[in-house]
Structures are given as C-alpha cells and as structure tokens.
PDB file of N, CA and C in Angstrom:
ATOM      1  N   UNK A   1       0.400  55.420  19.356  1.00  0.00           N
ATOM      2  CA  UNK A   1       1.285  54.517  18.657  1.00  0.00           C
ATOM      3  C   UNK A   1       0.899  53.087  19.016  1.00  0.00           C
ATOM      4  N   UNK A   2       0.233  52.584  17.801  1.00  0.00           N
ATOM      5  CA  UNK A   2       0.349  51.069  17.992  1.00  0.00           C
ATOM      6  C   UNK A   2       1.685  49.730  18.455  1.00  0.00           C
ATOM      7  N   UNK A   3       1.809  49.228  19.048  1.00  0.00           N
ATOM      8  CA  UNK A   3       3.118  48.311  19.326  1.00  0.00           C
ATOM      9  C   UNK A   3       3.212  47.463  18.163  1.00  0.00           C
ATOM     10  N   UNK A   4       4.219  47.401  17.626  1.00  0.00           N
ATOM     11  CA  UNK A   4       4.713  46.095  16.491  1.00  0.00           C
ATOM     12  C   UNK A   4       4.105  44.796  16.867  1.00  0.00           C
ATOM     13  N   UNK A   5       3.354  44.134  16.484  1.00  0.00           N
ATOM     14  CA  UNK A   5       3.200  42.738  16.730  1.00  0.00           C
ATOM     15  C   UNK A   5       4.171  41.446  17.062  1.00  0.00           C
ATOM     16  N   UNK A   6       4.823  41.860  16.458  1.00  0.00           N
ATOM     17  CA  UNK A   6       5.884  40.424  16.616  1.00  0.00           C
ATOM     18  C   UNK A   6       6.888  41.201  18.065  1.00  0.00           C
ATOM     19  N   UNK A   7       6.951  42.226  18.579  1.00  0.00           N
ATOM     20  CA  UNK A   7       7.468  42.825  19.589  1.00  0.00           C
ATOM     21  C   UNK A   7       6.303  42.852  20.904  1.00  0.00           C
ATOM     22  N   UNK A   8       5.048  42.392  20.452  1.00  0.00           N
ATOM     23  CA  UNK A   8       3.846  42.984  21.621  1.00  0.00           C
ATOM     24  C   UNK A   8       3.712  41.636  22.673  1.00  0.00           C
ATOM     25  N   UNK A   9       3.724  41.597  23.434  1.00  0.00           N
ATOM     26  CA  UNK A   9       3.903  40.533  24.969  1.00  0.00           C
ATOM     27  C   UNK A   9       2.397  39.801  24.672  1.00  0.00           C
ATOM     28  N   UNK A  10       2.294  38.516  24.151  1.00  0.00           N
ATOM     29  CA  UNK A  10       1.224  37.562  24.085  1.00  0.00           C
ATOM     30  C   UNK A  10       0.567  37.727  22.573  1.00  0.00           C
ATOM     31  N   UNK A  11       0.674  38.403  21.920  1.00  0.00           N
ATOM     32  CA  UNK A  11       0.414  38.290  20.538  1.00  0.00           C
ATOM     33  C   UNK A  11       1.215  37.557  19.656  1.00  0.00           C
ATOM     34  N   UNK A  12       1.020  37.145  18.314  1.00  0.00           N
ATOM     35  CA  UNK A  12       1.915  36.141  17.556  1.00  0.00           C
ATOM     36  C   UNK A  12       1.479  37.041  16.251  1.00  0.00           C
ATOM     37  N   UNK A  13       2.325  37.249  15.661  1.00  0.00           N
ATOM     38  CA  UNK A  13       2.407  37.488  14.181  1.00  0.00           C
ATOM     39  C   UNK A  13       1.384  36.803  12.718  1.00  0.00           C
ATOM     40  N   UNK A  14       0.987  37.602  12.540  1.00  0.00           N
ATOM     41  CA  UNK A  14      -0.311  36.733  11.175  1.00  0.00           C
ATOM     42  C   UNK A  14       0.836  36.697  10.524  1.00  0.00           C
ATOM     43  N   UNK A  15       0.592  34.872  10.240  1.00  0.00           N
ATOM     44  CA  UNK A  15       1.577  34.231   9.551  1.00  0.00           C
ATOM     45  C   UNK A  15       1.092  34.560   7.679  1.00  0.00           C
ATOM     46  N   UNK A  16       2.258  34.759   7.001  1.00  0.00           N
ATOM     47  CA  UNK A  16       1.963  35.205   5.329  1.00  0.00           C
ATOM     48  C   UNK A  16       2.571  34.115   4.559  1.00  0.00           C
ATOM     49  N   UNK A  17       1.836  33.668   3.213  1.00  0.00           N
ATOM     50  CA  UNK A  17       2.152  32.768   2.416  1.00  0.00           C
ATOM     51  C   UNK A  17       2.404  31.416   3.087  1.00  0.00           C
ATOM     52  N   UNK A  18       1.650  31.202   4.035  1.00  0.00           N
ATOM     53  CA  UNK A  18       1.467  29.541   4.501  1.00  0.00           C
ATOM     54  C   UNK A  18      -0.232  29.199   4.088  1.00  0.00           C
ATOM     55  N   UNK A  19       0.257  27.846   2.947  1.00  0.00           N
ATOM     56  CA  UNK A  19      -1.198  27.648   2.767  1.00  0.00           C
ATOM     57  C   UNK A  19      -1.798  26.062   2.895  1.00  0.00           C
ATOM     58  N   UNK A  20      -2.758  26.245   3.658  1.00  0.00           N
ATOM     59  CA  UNK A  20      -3.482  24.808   4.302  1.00  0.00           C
ATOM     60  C   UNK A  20      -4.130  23.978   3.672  1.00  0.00           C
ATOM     61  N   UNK A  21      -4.499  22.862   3.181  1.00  0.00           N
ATOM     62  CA  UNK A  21      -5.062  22.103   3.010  1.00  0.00           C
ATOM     63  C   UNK A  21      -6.081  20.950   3.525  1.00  0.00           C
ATOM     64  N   UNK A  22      -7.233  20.727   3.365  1.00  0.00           N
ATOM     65  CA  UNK A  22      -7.362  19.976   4.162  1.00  0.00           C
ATOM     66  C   UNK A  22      -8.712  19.156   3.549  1.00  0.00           C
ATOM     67  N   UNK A  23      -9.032  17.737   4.115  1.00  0.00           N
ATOM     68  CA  UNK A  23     -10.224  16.868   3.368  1.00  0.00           C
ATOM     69  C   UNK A  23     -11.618  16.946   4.369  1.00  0.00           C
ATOM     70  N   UNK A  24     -12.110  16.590   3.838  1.00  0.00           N
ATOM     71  CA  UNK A  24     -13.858  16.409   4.906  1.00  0.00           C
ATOM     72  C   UNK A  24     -13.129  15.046   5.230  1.00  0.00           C
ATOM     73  N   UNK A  25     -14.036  14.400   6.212  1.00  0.00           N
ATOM     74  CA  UNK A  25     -13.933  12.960   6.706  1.00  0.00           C
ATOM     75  C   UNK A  25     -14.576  12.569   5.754  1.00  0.00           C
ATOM     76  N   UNK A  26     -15.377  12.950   4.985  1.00  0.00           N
ATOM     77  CA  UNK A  26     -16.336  11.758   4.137  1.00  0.00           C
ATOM     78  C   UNK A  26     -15.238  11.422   2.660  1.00  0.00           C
ATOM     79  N   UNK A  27     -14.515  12.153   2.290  1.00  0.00           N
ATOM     80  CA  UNK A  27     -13.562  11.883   2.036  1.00  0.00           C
ATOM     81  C   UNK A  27     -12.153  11.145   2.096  1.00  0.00           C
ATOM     82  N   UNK A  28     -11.676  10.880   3.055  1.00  0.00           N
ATOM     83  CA  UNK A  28     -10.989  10.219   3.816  1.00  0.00           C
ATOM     84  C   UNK A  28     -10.992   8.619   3.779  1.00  0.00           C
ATOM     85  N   UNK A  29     -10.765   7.776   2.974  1.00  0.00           N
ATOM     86  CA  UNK A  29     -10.886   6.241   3.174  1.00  0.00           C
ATOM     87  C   UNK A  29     -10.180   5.461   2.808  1.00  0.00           C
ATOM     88  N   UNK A  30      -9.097   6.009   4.091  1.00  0.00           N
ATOM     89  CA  UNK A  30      -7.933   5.195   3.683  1.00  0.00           C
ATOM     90  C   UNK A  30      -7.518   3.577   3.451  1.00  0.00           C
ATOM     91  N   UNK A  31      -8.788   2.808   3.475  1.00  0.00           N
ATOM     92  CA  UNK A  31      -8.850   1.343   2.907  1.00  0.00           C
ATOM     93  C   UNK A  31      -9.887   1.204   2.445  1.00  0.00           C
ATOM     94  N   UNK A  32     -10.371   2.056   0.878  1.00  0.00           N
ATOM     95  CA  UNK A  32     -10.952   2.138   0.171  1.00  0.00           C
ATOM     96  C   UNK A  32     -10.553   1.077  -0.896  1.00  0.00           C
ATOM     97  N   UNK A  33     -11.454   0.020  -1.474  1.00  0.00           N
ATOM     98  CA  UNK A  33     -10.847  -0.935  -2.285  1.00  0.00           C
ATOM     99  C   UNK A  33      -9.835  -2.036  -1.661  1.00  0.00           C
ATOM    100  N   UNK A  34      -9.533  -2.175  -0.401  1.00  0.00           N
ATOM    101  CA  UNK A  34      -8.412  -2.720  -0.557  1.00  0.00           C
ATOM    102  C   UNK A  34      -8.565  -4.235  -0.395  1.00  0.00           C
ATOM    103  N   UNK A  35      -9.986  -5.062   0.385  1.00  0.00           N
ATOM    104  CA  UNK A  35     -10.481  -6.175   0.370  1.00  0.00           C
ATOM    105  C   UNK A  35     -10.261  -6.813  -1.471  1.00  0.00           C
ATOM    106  N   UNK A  36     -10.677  -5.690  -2.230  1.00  0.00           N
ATOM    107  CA  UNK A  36     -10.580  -5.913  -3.516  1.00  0.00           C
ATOM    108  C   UNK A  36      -9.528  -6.665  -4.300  1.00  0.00           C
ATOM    109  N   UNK A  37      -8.702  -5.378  -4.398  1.00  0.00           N
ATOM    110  CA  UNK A  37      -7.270  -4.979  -4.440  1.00  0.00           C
ATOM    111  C   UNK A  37      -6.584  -6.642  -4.135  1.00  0.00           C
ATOM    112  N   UNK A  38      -6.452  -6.834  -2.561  1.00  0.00           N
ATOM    113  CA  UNK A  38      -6.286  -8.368  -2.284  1.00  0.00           C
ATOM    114  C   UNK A  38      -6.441  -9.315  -2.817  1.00  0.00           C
ATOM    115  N   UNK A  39      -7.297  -9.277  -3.539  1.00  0.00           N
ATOM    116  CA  UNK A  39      -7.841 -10.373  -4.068  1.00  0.00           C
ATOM    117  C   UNK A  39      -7.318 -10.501  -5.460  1.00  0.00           C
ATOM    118  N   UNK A  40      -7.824  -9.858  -6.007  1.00  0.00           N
ATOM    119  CA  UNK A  40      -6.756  -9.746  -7.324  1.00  0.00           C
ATOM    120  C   UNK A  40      -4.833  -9.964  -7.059  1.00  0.00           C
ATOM    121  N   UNK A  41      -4.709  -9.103  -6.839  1.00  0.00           N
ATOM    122  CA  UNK A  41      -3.132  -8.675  -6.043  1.00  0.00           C
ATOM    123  C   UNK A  41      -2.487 -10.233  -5.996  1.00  0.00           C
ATOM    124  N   UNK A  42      -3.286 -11.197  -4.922  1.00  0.00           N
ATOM    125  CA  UNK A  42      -2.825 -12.177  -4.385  1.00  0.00           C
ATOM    126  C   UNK A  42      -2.913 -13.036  -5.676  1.00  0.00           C
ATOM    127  N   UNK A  43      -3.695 -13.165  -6.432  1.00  0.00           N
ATOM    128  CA  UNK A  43      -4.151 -14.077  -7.511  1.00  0.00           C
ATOM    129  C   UNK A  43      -3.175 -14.030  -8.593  1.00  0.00           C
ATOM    130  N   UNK A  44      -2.842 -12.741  -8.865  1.00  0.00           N
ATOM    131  CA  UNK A  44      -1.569 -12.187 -10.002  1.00  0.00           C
ATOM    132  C   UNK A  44       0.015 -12.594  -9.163  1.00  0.00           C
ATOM    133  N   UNK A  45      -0.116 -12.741  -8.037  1.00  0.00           N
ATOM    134  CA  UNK A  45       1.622 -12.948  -7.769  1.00  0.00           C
ATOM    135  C   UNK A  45       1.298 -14.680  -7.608  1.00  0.00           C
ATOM    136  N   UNK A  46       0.450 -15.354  -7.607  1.00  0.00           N
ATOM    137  CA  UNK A  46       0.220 -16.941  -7.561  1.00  0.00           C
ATOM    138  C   UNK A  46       0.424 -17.176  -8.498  1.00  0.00           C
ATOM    139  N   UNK A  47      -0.558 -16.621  -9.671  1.00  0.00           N
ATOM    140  CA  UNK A  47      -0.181 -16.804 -10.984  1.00  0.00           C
ATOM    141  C   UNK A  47       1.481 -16.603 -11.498  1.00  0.00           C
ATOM    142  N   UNK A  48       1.943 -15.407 -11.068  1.00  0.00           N
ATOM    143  CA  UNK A  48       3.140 -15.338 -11.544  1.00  0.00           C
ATOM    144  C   UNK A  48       4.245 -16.273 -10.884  1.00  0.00           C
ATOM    145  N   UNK A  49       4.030 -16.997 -10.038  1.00  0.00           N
ATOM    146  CA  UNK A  49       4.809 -18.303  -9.005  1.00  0.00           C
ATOM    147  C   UNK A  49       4.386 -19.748 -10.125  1.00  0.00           C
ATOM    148  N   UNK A  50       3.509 -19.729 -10.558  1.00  0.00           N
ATOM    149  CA  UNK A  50       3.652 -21.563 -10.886  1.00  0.00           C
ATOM    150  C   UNK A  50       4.092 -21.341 -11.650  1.00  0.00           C
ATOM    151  N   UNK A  51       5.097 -20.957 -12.469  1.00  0.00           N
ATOM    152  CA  UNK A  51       6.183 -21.369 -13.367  1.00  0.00           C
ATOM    153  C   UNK A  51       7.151 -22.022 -12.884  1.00  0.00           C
ATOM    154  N   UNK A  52       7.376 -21.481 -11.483  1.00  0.00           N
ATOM    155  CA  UNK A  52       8.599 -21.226 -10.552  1.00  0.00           C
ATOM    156  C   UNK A  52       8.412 -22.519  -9.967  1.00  0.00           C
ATOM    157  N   UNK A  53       7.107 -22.926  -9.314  1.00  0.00           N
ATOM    158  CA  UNK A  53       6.518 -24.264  -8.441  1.00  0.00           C
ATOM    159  C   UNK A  53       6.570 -25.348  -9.331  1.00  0.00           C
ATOM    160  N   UNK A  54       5.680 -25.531 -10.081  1.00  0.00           N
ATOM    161  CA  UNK A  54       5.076 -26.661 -11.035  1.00  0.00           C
ATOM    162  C   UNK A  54       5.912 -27.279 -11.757  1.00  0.00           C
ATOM    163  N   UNK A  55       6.306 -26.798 -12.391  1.00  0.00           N
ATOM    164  CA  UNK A  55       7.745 -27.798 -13.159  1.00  0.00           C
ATOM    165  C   UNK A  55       8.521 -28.887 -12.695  1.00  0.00           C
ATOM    166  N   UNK A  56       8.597 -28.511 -11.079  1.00  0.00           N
ATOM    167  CA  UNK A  56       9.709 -29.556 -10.206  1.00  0.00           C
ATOM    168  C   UNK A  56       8.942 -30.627  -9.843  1.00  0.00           C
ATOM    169  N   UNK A  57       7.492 -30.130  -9.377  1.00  0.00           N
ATOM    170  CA  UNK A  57       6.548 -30.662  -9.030  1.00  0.00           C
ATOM    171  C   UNK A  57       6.309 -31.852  -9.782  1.00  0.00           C
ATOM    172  N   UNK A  58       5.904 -31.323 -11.086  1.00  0.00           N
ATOM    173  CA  UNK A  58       5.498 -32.535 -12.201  1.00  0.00           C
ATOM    174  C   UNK A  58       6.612 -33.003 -12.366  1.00  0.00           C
ATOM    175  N   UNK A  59       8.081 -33.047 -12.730  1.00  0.00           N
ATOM    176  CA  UNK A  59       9.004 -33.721 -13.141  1.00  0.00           C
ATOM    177  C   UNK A  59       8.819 -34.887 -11.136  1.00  0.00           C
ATOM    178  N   UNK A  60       8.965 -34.743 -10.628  1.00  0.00           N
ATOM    179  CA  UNK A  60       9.105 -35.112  -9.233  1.00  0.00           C
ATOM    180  C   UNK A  60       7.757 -35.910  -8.973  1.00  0.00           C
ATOM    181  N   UNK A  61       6.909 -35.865  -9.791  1.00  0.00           N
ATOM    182  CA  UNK A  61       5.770 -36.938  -9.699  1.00  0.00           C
ATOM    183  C   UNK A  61       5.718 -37.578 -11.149  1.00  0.00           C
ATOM    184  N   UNK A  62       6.362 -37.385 -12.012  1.00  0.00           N
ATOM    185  CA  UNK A  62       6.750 -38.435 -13.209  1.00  0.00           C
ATOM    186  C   UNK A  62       8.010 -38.979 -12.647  1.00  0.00           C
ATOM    187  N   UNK A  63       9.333 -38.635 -11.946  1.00  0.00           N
ATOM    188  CA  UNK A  63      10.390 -39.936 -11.107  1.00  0.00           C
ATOM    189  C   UNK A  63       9.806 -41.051 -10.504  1.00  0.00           C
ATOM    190  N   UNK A  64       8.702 -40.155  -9.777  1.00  0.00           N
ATOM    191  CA  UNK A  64       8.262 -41.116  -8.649  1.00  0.00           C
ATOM    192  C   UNK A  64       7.464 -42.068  -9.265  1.00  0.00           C
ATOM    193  N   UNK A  65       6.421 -41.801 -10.533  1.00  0.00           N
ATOM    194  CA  UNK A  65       5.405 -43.072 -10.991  1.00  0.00           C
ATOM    195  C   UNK A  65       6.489 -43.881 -11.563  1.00  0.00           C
ATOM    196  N   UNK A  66       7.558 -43.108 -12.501  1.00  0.00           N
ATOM    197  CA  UNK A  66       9.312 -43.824 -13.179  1.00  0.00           C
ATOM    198  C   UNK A  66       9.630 -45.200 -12.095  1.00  0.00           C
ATOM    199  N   UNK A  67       9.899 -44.388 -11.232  1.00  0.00           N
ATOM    200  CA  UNK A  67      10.320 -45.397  -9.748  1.00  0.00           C
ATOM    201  C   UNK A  67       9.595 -46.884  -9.226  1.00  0.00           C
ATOM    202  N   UNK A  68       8.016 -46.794  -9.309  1.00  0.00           N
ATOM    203  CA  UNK A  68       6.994 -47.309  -9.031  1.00  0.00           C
ATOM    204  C   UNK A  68       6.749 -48.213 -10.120  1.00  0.00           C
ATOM    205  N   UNK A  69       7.462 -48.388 -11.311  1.00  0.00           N
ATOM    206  CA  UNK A  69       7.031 -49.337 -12.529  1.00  0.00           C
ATOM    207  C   UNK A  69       8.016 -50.153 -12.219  1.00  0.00           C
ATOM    208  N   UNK A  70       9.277 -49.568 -12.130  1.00  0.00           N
ATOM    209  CA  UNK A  70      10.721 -50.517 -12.167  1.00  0.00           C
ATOM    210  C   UNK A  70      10.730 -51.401 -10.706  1.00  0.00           C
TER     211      UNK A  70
END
C-alpha cells in the first residue's frame, strides 16, 4: 500500500490547474521607449499650458509698454 501524498511526512501534493507564466530576460524592458516617450510627453503638456501662461503674459507686457508712454 502506497501512503496518500498529502498524508506522507515530507512530501507536498502535485499541485492541479495552477498555471505559470513567465518572460525570457531578453524580453523584459521595462524602460523601453521611455527617454522617447519624455520627450514628446513633456512637449504635449507645454503645449497644452500656453494658453493658460501667455495671455497674462502678453496683456502684462502691453500695461507695462501702456505705462512707459504715459
């Protein structure tokens, strides 16, 4: 008579329906693009700011030349 496995002193049970996954390292690059990415990235949220900047800016340097005549 064989002993039950999951009952036998230092054995562990073959685990069923667990399934693994896994990558090579050459695969793996997790800051792939991202020097890139930056660069663009940073350029599109600048761009999307001088609406927000520039307006006050230029009105605030047309007061000031306003100021400078009178």
């Amino acid at each position: 008579m064989t002993p039950n496995p999951t009952f036998a002193a230092g054995r562990i049970p073959k685990s069923k329906g667990v399934i693994t996954y896994s990558l090579g390292s050459n695969y793996q690059r997790p800051l792939a693009g991202a020097a890139r990415n930056a660069v663009f990235n940073t350029a599109r949220r600048c761009w999307g700011q001088v609406f927000y900047v520039l307006p006050p800016f230029l009105v605030a340097y047309w007061v000031l030349g306003w100021m400078e005549e009178r």
